[in-house]
Protein backbone atom coordinates (compact mmCIF):
# COMPACT_ATOMS: atom_id res chain seq x y z
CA UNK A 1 0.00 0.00 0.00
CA UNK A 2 1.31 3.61 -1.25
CA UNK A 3 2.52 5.95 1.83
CA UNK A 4 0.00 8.99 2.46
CA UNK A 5 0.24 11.92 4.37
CA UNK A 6 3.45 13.15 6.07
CA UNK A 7 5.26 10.18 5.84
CA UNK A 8 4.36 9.96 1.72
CA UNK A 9 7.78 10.77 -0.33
CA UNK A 10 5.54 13.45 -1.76
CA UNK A 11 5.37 15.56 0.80
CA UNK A 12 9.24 16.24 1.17
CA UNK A 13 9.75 15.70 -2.47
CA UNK A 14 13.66 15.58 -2.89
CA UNK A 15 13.87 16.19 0.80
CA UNK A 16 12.85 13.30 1.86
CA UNK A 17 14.44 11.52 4.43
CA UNK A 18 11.96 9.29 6.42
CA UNK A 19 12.40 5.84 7.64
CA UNK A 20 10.54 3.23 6.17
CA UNK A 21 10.77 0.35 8.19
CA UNK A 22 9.27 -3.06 8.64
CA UNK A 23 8.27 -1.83 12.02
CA UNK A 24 6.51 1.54 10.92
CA UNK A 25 7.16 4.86 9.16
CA UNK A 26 8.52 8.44 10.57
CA UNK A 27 8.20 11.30 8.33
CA UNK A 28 11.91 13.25 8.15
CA UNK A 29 13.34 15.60 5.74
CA UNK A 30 16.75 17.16 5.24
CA UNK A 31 18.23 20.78 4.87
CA UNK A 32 20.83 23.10 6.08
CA UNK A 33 20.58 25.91 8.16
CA UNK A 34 22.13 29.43 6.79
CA UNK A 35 22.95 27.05 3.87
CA UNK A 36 25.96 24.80 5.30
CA UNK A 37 24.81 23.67 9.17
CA UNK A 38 23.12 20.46 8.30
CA UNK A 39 19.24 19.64 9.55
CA UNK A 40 17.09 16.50 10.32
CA UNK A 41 13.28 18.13 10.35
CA UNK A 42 9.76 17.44 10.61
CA UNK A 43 8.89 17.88 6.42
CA UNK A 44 8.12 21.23 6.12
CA UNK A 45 4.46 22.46 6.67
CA UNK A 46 4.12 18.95 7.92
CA UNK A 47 2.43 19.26 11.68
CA UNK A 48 4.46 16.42 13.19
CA UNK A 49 6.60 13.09 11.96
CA UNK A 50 3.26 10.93 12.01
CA UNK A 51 4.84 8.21 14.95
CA UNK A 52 2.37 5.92 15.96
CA UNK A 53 3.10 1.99 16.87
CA UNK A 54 3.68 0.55 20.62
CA UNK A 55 6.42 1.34 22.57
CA UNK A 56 8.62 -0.88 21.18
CA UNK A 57 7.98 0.34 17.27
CA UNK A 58 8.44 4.02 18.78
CA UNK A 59 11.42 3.49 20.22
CA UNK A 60 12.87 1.49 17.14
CA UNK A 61 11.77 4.51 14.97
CA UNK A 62 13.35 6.97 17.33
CA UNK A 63 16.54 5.30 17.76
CA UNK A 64 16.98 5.20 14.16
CA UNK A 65 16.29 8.92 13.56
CA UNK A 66 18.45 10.21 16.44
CA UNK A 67 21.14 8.09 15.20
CA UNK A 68 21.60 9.78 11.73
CA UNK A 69 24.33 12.03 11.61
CA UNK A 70 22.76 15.62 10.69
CA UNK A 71 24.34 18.18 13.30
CA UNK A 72 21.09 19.72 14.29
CA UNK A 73 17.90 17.55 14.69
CA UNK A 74 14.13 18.99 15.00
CA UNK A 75 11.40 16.14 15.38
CA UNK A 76 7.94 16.86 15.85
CA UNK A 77 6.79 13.37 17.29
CA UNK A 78 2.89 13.80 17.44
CA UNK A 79 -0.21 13.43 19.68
CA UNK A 80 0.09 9.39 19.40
CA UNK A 81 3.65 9.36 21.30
CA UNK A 82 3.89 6.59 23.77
CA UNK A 83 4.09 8.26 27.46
CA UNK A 84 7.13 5.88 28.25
CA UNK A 85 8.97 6.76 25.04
CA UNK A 86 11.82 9.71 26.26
CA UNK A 87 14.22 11.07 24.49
CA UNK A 88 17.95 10.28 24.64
CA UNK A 89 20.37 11.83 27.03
CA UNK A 90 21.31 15.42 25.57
CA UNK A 91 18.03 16.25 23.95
CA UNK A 92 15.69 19.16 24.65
CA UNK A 93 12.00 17.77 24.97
CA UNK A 94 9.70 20.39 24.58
CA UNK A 95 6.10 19.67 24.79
CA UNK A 96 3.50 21.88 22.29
CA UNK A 97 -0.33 21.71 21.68
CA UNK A 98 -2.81 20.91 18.87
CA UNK A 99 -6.18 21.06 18.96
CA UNK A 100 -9.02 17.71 17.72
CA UNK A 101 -11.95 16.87 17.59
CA UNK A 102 -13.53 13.32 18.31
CA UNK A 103 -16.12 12.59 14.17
CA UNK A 104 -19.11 10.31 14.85
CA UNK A 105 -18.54 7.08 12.34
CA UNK A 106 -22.09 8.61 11.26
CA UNK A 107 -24.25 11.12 12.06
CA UNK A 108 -24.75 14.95 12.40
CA UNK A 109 -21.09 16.22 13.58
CA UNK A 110 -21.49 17.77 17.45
CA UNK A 111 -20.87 21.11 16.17
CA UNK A 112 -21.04 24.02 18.76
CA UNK A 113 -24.27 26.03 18.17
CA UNK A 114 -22.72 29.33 17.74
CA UNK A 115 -20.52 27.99 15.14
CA UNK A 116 -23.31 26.11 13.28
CA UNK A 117 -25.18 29.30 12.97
CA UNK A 118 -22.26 31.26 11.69
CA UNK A 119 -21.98 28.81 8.88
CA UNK A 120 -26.00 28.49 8.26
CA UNK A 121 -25.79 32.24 8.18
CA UNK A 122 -22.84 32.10 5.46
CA UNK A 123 -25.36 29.93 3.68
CA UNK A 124 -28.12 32.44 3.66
CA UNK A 125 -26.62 35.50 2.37
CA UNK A 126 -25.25 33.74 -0.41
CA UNK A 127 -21.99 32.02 0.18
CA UNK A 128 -21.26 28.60 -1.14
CA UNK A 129 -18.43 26.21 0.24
CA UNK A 130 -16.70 23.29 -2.23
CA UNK A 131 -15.15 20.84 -2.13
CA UNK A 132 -12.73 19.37 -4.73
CA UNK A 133 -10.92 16.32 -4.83
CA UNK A 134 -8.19 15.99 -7.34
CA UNK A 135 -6.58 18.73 -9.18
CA UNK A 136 -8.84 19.68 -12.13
CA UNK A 137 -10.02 22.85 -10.42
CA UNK A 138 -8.61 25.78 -8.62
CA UNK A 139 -9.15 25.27 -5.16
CA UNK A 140 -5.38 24.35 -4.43
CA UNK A 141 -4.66 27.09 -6.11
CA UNK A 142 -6.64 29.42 -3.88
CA UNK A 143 -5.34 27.44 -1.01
CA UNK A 144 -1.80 28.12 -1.94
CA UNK A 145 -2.50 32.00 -2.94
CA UNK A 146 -4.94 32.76 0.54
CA UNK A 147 -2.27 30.94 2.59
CA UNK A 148 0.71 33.10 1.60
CA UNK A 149 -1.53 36.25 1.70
CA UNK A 150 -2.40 35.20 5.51
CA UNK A 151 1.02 34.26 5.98
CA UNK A 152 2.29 37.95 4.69
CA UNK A 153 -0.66 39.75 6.46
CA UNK A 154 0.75 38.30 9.85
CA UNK A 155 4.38 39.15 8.89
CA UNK A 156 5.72 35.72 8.69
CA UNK A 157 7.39 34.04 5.44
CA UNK A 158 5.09 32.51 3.06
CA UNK A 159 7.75 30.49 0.78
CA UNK A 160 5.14 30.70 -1.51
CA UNK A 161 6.81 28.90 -4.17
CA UNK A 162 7.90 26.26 -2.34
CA UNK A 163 4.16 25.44 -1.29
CA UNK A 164 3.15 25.89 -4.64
CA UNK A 165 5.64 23.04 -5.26
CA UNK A 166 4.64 21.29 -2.58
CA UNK A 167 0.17 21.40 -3.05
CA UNK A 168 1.20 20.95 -7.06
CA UNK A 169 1.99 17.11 -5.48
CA UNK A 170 -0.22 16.88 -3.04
CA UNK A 171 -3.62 17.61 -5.17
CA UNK A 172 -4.30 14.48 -7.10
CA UNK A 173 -3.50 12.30 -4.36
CA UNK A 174 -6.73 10.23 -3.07
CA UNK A 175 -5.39 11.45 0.81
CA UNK A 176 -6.17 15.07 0.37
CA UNK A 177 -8.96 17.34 -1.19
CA UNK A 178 -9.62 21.28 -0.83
CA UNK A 179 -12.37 23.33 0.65
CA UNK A 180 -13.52 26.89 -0.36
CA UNK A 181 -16.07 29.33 0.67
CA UNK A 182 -17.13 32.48 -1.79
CA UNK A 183 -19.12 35.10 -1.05
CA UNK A 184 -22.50 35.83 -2.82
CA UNK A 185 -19.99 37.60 -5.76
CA UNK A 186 -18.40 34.24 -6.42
CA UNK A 187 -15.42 35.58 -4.78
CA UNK A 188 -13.10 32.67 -2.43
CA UNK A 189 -12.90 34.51 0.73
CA UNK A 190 -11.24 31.42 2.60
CA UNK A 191 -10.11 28.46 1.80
CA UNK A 192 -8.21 24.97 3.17
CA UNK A 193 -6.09 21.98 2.06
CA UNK A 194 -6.86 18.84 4.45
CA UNK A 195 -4.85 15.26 4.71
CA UNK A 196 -5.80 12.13 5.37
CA UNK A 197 -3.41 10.34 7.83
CA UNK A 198 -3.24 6.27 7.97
CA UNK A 199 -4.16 6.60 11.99
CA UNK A 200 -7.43 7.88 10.63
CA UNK A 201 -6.85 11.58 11.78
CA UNK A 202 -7.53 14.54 8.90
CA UNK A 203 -5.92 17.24 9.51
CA UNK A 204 -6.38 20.91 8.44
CA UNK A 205 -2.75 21.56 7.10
CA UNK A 206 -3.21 24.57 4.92
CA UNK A 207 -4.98 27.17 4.83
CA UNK A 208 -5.63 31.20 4.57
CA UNK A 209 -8.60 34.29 3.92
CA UNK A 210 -8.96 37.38 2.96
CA UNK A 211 -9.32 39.76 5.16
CA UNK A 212 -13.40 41.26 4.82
CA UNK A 213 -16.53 40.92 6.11
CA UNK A 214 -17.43 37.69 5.45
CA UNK A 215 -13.97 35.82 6.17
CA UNK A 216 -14.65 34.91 9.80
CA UNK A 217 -18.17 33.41 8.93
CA UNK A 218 -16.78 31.75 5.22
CA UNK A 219 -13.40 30.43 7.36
CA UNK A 220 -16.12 28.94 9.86
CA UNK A 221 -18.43 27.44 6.80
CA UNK A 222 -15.49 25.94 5.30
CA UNK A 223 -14.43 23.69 8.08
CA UNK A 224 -17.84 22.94 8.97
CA UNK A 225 -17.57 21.11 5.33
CA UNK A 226 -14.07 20.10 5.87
CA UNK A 227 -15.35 18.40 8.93
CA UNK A 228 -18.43 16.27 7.14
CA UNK A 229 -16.38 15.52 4.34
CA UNK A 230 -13.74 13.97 6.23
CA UNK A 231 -16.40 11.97 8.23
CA UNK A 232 -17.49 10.74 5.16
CA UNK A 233 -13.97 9.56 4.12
CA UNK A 234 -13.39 7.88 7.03
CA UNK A 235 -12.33 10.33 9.44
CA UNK A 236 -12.66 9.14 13.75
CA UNK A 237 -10.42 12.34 14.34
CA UNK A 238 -10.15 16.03 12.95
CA UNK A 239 -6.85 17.69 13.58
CA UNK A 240 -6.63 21.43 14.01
CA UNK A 241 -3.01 21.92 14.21
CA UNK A 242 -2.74 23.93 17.10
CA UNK A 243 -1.43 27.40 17.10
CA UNK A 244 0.92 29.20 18.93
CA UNK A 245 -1.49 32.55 18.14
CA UNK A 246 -3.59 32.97 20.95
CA UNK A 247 -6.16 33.99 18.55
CA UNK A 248 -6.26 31.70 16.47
CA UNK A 249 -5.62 28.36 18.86
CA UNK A 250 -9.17 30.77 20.69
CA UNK A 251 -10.79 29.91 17.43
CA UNK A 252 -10.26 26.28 16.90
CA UNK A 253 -11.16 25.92 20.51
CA UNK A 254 -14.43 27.14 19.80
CA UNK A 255 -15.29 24.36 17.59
CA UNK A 256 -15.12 22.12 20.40
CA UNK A 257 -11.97 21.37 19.92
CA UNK A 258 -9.35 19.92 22.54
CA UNK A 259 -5.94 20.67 23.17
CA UNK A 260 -3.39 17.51 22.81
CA UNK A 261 -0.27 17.69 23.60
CA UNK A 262 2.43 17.04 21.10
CA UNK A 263 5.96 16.40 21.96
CA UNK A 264 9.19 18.01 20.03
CA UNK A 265 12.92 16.29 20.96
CA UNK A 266 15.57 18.70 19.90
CA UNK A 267 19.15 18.45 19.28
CA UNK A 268 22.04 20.58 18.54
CA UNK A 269 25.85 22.02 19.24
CA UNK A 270 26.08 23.31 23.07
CA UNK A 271 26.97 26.73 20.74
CA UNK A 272 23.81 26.40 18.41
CA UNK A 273 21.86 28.28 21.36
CA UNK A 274 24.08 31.06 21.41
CA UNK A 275 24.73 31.61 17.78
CA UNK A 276 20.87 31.00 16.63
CA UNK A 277 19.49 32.21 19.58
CA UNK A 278 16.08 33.41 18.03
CA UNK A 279 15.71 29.85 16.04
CA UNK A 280 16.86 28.33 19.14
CA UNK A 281 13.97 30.06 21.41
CA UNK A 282 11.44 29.33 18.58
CA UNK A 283 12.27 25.80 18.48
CA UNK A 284 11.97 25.27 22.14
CA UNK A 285 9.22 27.73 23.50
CA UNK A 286 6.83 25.29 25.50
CA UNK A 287 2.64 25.48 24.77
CA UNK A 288 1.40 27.65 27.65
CA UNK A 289 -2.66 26.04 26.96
CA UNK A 290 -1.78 23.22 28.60
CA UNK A 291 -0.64 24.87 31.39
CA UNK A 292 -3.53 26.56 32.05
């Protein structure tokens, strides 16, 4: 059976790096940092390595990945980490957040009634939500354009070419499909690019708006339908992705969703702290939800 999801050689593309095992999968990619300090990574706009298995597969997995020789290491483990597995002498754990929600097999989705109206409201002034499976329209195309624009809008880096690169692989494949709302002018106001994972989880790993009126209603209307359509693939869990934005990680929560923790093992030079201090404090800057 083909890969899908993270661990799928499509998502890294010539990147790759992951271990494919007899015991399992993990979902690694290669780079360099500042162009010559070489890095093992979670695939890039991937939300975590995909490790699932016992104890004994995770560890097997682990072992292997901490064992490869990259000078700097940055694995995003995921919510299905063993609570026994730990990390070997010399790493940084540092423990983040995502957000899920439990889909019925079948059934109306428990949606929260203030977000249910939001999206019936959409409805009634004239938006429409799609969805689009394969790559014949241009919903990935919005996804990749409303994602950089959100991306820019928030002052981060888009790399919009290299997601372009990246959804361009990613459309066809039976794992993934697209979801966009317009407004009653036909124009996509949000949109979002969803995975399928083996575990059964679908998570929401791309996506963007523009900024108006109707964005915070068409954003909610468009996972509403993100959220029935992966129930109908299959779907027991729906995957957020967490945020580190207050704001935003506020939002998901309001869709019932549940913060899960998510462990990241780090490693690097004693020096690399010093040197990349701002990567290093981005890297390792703990989720403060689940403190609360």
């Amino acid at each position: 059976m083909a890969l899908r999801g993270f661990v799928s050689p499509l998502w890294a593309g010539q990147n790759d790096a992951s271990l494919c095992l007899p015991q399992g999968h993990l979902a690694l990619a290669v780079g360099h940092i500042k162009g010559f300090l070489p890095l093992l990574h979670t695939p890039a706009w991937a939300l975590h390595c995909d490790l699932h298995g016992n104890l004994a597969t995770q560890q097997h997995l682990t072992s292997e990945a901490t064992l490869l020789p990259h000078a700097v290491k940055v694995l995003d483990l995921g919510p299905q980490v063993h609570p026994h597995l730990t990390p070997p002498t010399g790493w940084t754990e540092v423990t983040r957040h995502t957000r899920q929600v439990t889909l019925p097999i079948d059934g109306d989705l428990p949606l929260p009634k203030t977000r249910d109206k939001q999206a019936r409201r959409f409805a009634r002034e004239g938006g429409q939500v799609a969805v689009e499976l394969g790559n014949e329209g241009e919903a990935w195309r919005n996804v990749e354009v409303l994602h950089a624009e959100s991306r820019d809008r928030k002052g981060l880096a888009s790399h919009q070419e290299r997601l372009a690169t990246l959804l361009g692989r990613l459309a066809a494949e039976p794992w993934t499909f697209a979801v966009t709302a317009s407004n009653i002018q036909g124009e996509v106001v949000a949109s979002g690019g969803f995975v399928m994972l083996a575990c059964g989880t679908c998570v929401y790993a791309f996506g963007g708006q523009v900024r108006s009126k109707d964005s915070g209603r068409a954003s909610v209307a468009m996972l509403c339908q993100a959220m029935r359509h992966a129930q109908h693939m299959g779907a027991t869990t729906f995957d957020f992705g967490g945020s580190q934005d207050t704001g935003v990680d506020k939002f998901y929560s309001e869709f019932g969703g549940v913060a899960v923790a998510m462990r990241r093992w780090v490693k690097a030079p004693a020096w690399f702290k010093w040197v990349f201090f701002g990567t290093w404090k981005a890297w390792t800057t703990p989720s403060r939800v689940l403190d609360a």
